[in-house]
C-alpha atoms as a PDB file:
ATOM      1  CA  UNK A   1       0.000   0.000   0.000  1.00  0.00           C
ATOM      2  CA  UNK A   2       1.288   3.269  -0.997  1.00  0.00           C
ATOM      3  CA  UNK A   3       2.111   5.416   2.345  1.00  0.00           C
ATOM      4  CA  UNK A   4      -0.569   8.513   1.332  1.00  0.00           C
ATOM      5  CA  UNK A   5      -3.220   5.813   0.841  1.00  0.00           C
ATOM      6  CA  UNK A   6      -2.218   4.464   4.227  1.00  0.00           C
ATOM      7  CA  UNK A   7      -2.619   8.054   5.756  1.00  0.00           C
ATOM      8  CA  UNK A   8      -6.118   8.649   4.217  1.00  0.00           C
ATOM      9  CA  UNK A   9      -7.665   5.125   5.326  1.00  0.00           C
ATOM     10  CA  UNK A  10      -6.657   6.669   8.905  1.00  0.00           C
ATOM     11  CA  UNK A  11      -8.235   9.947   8.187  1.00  0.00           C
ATOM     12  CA  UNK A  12      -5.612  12.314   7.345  1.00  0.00           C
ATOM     13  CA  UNK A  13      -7.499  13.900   4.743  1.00  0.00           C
ATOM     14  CA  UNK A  14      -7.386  14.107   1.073  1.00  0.00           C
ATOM     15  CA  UNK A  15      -4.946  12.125  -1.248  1.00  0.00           C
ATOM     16  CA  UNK A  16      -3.221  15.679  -2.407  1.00  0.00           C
ATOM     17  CA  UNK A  17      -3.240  16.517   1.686  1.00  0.00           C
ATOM     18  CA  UNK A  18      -1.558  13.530   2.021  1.00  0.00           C
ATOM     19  CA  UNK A  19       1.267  13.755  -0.408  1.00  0.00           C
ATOM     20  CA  UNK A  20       2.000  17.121   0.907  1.00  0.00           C
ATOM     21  CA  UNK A  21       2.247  15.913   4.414  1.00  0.00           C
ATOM     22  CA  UNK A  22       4.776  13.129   3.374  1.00  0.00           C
ATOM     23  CA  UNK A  23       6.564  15.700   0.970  1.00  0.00           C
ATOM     24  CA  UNK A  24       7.061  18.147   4.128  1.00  0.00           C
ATOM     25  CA  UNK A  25       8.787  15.217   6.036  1.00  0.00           C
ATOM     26  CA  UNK A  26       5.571  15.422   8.389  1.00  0.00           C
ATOM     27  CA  UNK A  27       5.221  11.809   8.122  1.00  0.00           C
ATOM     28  CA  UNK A  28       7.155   8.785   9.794  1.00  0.00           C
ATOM     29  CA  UNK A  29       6.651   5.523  10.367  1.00  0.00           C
ATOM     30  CA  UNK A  30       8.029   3.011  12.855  1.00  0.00           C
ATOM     31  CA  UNK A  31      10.934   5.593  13.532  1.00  0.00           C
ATOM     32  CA  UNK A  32      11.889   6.235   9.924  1.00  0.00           C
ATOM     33  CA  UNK A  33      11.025   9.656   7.928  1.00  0.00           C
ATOM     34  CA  UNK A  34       9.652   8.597   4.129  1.00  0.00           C
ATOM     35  CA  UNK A  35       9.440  11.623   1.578  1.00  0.00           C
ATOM     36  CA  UNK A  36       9.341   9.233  -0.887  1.00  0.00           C
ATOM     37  CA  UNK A  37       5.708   9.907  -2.423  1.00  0.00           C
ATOM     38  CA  UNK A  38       6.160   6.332  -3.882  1.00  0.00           C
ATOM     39  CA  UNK A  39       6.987   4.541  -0.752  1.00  0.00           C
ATOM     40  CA  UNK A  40       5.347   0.854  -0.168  1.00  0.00           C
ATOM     41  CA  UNK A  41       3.978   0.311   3.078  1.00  0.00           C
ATOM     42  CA  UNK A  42       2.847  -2.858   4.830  1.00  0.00           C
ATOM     43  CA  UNK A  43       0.430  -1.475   7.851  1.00  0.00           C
ATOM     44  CA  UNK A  44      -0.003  -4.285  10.304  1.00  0.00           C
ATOM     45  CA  UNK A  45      -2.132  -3.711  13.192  1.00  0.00           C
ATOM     46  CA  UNK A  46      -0.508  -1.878  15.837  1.00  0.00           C
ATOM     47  CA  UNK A  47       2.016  -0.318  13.882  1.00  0.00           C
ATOM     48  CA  UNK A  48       3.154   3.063  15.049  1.00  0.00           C
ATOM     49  CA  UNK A  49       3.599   6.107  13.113  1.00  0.00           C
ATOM     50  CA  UNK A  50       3.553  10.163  13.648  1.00  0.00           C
ATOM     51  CA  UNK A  51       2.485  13.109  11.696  1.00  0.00           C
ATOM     52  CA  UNK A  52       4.113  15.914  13.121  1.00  0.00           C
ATOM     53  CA  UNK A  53       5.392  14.401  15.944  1.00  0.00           C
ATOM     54  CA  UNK A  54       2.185  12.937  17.144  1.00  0.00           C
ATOM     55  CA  UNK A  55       1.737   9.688  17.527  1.00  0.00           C
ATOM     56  CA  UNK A  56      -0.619   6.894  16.292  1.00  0.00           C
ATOM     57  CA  UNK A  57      -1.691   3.334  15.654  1.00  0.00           C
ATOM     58  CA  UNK A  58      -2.770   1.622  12.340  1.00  0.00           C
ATOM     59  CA  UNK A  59      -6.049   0.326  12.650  1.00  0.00           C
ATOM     60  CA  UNK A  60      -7.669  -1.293  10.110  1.00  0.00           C
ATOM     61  CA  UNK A  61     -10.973  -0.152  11.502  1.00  0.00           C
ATOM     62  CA  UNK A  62     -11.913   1.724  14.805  1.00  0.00           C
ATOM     63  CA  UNK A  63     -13.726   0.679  17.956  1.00  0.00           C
ATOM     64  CA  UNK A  64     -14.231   3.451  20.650  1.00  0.00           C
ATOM     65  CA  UNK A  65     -15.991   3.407  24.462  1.00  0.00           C
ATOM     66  CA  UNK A  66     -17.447   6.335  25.398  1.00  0.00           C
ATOM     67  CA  UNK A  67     -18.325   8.053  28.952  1.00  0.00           C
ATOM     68  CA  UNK A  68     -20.672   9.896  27.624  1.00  0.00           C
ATOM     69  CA  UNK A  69     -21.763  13.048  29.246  1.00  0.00           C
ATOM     70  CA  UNK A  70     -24.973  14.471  29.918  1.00  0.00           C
ATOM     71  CA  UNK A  71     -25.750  17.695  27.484  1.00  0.00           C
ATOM     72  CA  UNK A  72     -24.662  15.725  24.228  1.00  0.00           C
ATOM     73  CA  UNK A  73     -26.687  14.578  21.695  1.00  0.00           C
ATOM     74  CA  UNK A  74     -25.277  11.232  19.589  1.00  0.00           C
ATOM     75  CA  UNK A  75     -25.408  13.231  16.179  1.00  0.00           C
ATOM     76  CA  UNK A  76     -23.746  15.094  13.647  1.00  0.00           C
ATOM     77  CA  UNK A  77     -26.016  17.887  13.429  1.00  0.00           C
ATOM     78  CA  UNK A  78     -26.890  18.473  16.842  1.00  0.00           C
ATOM     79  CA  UNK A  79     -30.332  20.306  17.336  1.00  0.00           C
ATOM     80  CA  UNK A  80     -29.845  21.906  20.960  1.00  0.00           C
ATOM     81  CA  UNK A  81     -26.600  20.091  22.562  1.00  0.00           C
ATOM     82  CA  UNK A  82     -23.072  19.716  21.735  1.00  0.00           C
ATOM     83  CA  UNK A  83     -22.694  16.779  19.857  1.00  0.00           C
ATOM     84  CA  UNK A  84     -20.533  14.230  21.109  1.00  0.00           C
ATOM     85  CA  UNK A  85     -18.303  14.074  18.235  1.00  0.00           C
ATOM     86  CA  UNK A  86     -16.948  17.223  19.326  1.00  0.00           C
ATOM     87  CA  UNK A  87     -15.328  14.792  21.626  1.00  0.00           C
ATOM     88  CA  UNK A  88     -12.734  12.926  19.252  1.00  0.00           C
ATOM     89  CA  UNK A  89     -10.017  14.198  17.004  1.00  0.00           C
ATOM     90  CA  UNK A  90     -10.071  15.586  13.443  1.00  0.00           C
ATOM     91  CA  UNK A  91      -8.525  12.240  11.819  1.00  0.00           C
ATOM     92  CA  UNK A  92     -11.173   9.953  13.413  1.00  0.00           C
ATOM     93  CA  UNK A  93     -14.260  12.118  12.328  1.00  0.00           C
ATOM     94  CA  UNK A  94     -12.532  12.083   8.921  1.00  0.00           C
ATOM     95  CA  UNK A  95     -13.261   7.774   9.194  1.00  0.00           C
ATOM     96  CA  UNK A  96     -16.735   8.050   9.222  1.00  0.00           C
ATOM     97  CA  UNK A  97     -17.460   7.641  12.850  1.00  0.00           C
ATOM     98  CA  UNK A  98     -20.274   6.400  13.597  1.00  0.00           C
ATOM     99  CA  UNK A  99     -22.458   6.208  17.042  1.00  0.00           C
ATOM    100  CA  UNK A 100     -23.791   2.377  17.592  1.00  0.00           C
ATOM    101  CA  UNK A 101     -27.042   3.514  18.617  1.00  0.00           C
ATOM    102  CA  UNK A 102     -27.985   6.692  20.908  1.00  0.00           C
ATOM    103  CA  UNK A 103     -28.565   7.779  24.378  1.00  0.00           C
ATOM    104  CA  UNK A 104     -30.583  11.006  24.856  1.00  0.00           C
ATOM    105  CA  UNK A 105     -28.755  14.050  25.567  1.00  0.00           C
ATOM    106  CA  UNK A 106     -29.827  13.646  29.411  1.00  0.00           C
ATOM    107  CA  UNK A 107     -28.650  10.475  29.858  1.00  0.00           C
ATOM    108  CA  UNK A 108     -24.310   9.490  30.781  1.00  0.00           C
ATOM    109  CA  UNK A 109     -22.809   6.030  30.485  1.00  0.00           C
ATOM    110  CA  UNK A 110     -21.302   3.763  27.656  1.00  0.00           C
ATOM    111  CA  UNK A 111     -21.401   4.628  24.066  1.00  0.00           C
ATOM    112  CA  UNK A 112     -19.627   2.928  21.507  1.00  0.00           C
ATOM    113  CA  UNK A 113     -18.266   4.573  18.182  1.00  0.00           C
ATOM    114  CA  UNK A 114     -16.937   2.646  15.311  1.00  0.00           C
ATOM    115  CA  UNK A 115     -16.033   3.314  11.187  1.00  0.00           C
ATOM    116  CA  UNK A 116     -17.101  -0.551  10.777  1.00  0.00           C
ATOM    117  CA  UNK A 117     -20.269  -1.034   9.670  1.00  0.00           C
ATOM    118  CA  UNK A 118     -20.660  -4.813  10.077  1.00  0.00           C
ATOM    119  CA  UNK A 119     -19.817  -4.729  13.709  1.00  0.00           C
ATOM    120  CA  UNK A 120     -22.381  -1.373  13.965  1.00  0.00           C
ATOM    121  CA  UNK A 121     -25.162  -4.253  12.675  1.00  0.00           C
ATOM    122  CA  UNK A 122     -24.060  -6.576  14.540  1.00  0.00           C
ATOM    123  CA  UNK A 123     -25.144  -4.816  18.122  1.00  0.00           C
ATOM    124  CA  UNK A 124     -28.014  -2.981  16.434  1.00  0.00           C
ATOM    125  CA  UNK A 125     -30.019  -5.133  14.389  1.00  0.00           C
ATOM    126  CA  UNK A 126     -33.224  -6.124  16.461  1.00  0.00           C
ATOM    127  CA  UNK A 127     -32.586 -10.178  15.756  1.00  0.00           C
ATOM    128  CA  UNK A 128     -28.980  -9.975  17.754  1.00  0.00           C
ATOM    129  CA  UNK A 129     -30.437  -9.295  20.874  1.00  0.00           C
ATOM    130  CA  UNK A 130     -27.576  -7.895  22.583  1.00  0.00           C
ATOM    131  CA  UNK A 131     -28.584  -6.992  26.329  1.00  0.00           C
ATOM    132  CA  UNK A 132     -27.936  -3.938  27.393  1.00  0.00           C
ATOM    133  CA  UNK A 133     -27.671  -2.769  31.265  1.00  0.00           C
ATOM    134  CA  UNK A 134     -28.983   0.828  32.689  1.00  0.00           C
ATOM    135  CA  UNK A 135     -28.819   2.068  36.362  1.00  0.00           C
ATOM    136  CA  UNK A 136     -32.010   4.227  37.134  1.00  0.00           C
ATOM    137  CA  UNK A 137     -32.905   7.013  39.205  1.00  0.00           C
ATOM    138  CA  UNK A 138     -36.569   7.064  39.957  1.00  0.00           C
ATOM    139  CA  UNK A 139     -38.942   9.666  41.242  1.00  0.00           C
ATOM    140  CA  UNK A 140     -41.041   7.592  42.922  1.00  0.00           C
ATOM    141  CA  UNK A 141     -39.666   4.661  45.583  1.00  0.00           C
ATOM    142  CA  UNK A 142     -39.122   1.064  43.162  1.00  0.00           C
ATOM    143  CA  UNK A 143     -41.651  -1.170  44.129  1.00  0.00           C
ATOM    144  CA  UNK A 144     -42.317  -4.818  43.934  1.00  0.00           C
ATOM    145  CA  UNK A 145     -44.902  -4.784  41.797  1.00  0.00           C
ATOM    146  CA  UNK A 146     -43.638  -2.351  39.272  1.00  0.00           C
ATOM    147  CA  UNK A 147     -40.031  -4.826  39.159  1.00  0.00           C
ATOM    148  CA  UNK A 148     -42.637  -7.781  38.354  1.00  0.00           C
ATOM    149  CA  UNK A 149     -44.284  -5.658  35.728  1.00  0.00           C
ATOM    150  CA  UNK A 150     -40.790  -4.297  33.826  1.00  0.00           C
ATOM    151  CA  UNK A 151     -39.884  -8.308  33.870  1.00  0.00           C
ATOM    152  CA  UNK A 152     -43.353  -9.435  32.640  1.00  0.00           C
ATOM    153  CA  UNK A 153     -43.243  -6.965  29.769  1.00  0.00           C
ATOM    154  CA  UNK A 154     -45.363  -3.693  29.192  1.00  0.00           C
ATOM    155  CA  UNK A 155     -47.120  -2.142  26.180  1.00  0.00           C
ATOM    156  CA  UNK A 156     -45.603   0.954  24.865  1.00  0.00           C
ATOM    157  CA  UNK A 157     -47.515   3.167  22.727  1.00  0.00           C
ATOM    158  CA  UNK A 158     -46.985   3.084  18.674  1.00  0.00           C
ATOM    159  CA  UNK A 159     -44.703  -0.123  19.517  1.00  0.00           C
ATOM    160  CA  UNK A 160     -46.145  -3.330  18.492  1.00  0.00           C
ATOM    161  CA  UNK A 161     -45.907  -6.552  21.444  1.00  0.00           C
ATOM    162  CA  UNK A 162     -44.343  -6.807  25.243  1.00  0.00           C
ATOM    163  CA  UNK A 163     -41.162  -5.190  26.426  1.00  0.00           C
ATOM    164  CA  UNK A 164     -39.822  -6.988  28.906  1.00  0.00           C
ATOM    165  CA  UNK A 165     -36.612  -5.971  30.818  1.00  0.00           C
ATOM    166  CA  UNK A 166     -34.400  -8.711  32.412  1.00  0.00           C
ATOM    167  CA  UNK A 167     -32.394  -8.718  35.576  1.00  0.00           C
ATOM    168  CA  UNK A 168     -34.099  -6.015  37.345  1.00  0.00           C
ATOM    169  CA  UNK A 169     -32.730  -5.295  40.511  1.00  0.00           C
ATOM    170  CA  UNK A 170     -33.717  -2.409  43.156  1.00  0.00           C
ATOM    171  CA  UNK A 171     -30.173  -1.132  44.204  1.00  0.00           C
ATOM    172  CA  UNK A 172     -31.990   1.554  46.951  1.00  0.00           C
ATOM    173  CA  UNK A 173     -34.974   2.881  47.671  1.00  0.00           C
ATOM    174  CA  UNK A 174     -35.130   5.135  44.180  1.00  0.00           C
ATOM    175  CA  UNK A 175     -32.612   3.655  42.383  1.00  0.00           C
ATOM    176  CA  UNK A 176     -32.512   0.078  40.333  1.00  0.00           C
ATOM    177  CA  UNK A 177     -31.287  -1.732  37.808  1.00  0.00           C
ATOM    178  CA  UNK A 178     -32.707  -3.159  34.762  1.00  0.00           C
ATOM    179  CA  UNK A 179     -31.193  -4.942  31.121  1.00  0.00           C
ATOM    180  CA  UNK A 180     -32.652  -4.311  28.073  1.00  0.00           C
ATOM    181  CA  UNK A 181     -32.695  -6.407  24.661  1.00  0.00           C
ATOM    182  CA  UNK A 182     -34.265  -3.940  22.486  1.00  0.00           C
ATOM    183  CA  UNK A 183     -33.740  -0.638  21.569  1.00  0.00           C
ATOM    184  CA  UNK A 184     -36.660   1.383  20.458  1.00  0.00           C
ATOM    185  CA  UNK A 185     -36.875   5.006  21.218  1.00  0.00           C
ATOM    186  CA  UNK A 186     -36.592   6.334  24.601  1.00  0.00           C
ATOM    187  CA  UNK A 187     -36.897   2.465  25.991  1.00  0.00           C
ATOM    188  CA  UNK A 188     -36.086   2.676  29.285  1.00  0.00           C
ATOM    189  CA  UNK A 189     -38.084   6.150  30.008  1.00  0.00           C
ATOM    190  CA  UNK A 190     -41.222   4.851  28.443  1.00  0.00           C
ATOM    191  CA  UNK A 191     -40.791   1.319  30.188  1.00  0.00           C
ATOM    192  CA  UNK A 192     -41.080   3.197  33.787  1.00  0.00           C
ATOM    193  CA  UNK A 193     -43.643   5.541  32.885  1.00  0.00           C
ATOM    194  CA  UNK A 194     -46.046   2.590  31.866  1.00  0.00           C
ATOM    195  CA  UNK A 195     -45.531   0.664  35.121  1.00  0.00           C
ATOM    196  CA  UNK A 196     -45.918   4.210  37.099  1.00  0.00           C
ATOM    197  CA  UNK A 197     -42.838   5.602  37.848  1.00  0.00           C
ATOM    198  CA  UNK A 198     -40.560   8.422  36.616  1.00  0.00           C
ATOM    199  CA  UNK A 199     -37.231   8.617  35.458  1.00  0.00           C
ATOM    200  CA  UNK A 200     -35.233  11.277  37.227  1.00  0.00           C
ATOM    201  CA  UNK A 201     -31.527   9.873  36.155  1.00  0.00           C
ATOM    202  CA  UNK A 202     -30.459   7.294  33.358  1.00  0.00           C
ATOM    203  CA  UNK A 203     -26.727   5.924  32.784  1.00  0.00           C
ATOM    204  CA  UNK A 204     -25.892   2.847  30.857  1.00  0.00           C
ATOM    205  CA  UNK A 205     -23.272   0.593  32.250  1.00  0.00           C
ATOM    206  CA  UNK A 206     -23.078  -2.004  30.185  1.00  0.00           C
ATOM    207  CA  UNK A 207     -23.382  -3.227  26.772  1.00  0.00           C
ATOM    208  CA  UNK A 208     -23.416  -7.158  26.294  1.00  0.00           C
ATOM    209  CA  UNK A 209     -20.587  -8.197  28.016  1.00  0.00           C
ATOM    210  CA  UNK A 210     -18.801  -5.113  27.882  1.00  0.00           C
ATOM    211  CA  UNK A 211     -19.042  -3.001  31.435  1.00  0.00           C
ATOM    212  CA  UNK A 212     -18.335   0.544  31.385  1.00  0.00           C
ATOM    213  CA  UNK A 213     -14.926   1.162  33.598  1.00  0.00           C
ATOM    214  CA  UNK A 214     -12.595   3.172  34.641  1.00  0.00           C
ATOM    215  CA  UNK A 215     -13.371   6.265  32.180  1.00  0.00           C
ATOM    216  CA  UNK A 216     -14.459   9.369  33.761  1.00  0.00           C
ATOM    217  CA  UNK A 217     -16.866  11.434  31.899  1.00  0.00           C
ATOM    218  CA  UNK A 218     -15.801  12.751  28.572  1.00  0.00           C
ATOM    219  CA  UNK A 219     -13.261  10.523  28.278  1.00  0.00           C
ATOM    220  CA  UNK A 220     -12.773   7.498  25.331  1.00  0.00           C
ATOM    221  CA  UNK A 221     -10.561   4.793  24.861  1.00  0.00           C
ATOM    222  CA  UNK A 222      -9.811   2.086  21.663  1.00  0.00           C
ATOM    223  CA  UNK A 223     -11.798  -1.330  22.595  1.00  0.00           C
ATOM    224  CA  UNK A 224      -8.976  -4.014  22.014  1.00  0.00           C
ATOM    225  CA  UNK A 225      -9.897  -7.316  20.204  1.00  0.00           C
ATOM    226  CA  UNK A 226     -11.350  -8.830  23.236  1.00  0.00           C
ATOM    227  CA  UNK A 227     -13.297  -6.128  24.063  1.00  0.00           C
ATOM    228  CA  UNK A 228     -14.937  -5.803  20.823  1.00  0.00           C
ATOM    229  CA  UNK A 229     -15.999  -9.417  21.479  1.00  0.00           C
ATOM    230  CA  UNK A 230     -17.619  -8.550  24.392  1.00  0.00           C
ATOM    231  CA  UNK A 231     -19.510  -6.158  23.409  1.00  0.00           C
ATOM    232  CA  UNK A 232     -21.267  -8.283  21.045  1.00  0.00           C
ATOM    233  CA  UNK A 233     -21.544 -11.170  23.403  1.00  0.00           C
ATOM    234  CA  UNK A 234     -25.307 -11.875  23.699  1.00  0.00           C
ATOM    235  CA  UNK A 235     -26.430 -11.979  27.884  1.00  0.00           C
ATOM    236  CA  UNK A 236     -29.592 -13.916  28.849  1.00  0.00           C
ATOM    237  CA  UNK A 237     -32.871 -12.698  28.275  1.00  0.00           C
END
């Protein structure tokens, strides 16, 4: 693979912006400066390489976790919010990041990014049903009956069937915590307003087997290869 076509799968712009960064001596990889507009590389994963003295990783495709904040919306063309692409780099916009899914603009926790569409499908077609774990904040106290009616399954309106939330545990008085398997629009929200209750505070934690840790809000990190199996490991329903 030619080096500039190398720097544009990673997102360093256009294939002129690319030559001009190698003919500038911007450009080296494992160590080595290449000027050389016709230099052959070999990009294995892992392999380092700077532009302008900052360094990077090949990758032939990205996975990202997310803390997401509250006040960002998962979009492009945010309406009210920031959006939290704001959040990344130039070069990894310029791949065609894409959210996998969305959490409302009110609501914090794990949100993963990624340029590879198969692996987007993967954890967002309805059939995979990968489970998906939220902490709530209620308004009202969590009651016994309302924990037996999230696990039986409630009707929400303009949906068609039951949605039924697994593994529903009350963690305090207002506070519990429930998995999900679908994904429709404002689940969660609409799930405790139909057995009574209110949301006052959403976060998700988990997403199959991946568990949000150790990033504060705001904060991202690349999902290794294990990780990315994780997250697409399916949890009981």
């Amino acid at each position: 693979m030619l080096l500039e076509k190398m720097l544009q799968s990673q997102g360093f712009g256009s294939r002129k912006h690319c030559q001009q960064l190698i003919k500038n001596g911007a450009v080296t990889v494992q160590g080595e400066v290449h000027q050389d507009l016709k230099t052959q590389i070999k990009p294995e994963a892992g392999m380092s390489f700077t532009v302008y003295a900052e360094h990077y990783q090949y990758r032939e495709k990205v996975y990202i976790a997310l803390h997401k904040p509250q006040g960002y919306e998962c979009s492009h063309q945010p309406l009210h919010h920031d959006s939290v692409f704001d959040l990344f780099p130039e070069p990894l916009l310029n791949r065609g990041l894409q959210c996998v899914g969305r959490l409302d603009q009110d609501t914090t926790g794990l949100l993963l990014l990624t340029d590879d569409g198969a692996f987007l499908q993967a954890l967002t077609h309805p059939r995979k049903h990968v489970g998906k774990v939220y902490h709530v904040r209620t308004v009202d106290p969590v009651t016994d009956a309302q924990i037996q009616a999230l696990q039986q399954g409630v009707e929400l309106r303009n949906e068609k069937g039951l949605y039924a939330a697994t593994e529903v545990l009350r963690l305090a008085e207002h506070r519990l915590s429930m998995t999900i398997h679908q994904g429709v629009y404002h689940q969660v929200k609409r799930m405790l307003a139909a057995v009574g209750n209110k949301v006052e505070q959403l976060h998700r934690q988990q997403v199959g087997a991946l568990v949000l840790e150790d990033l504060a809000e705001g904060e991202w990190l690349y999902l290794n290869d294990e990780q990315v199996v994780q997250a697409k490991t399916r949890t009981s329903e």
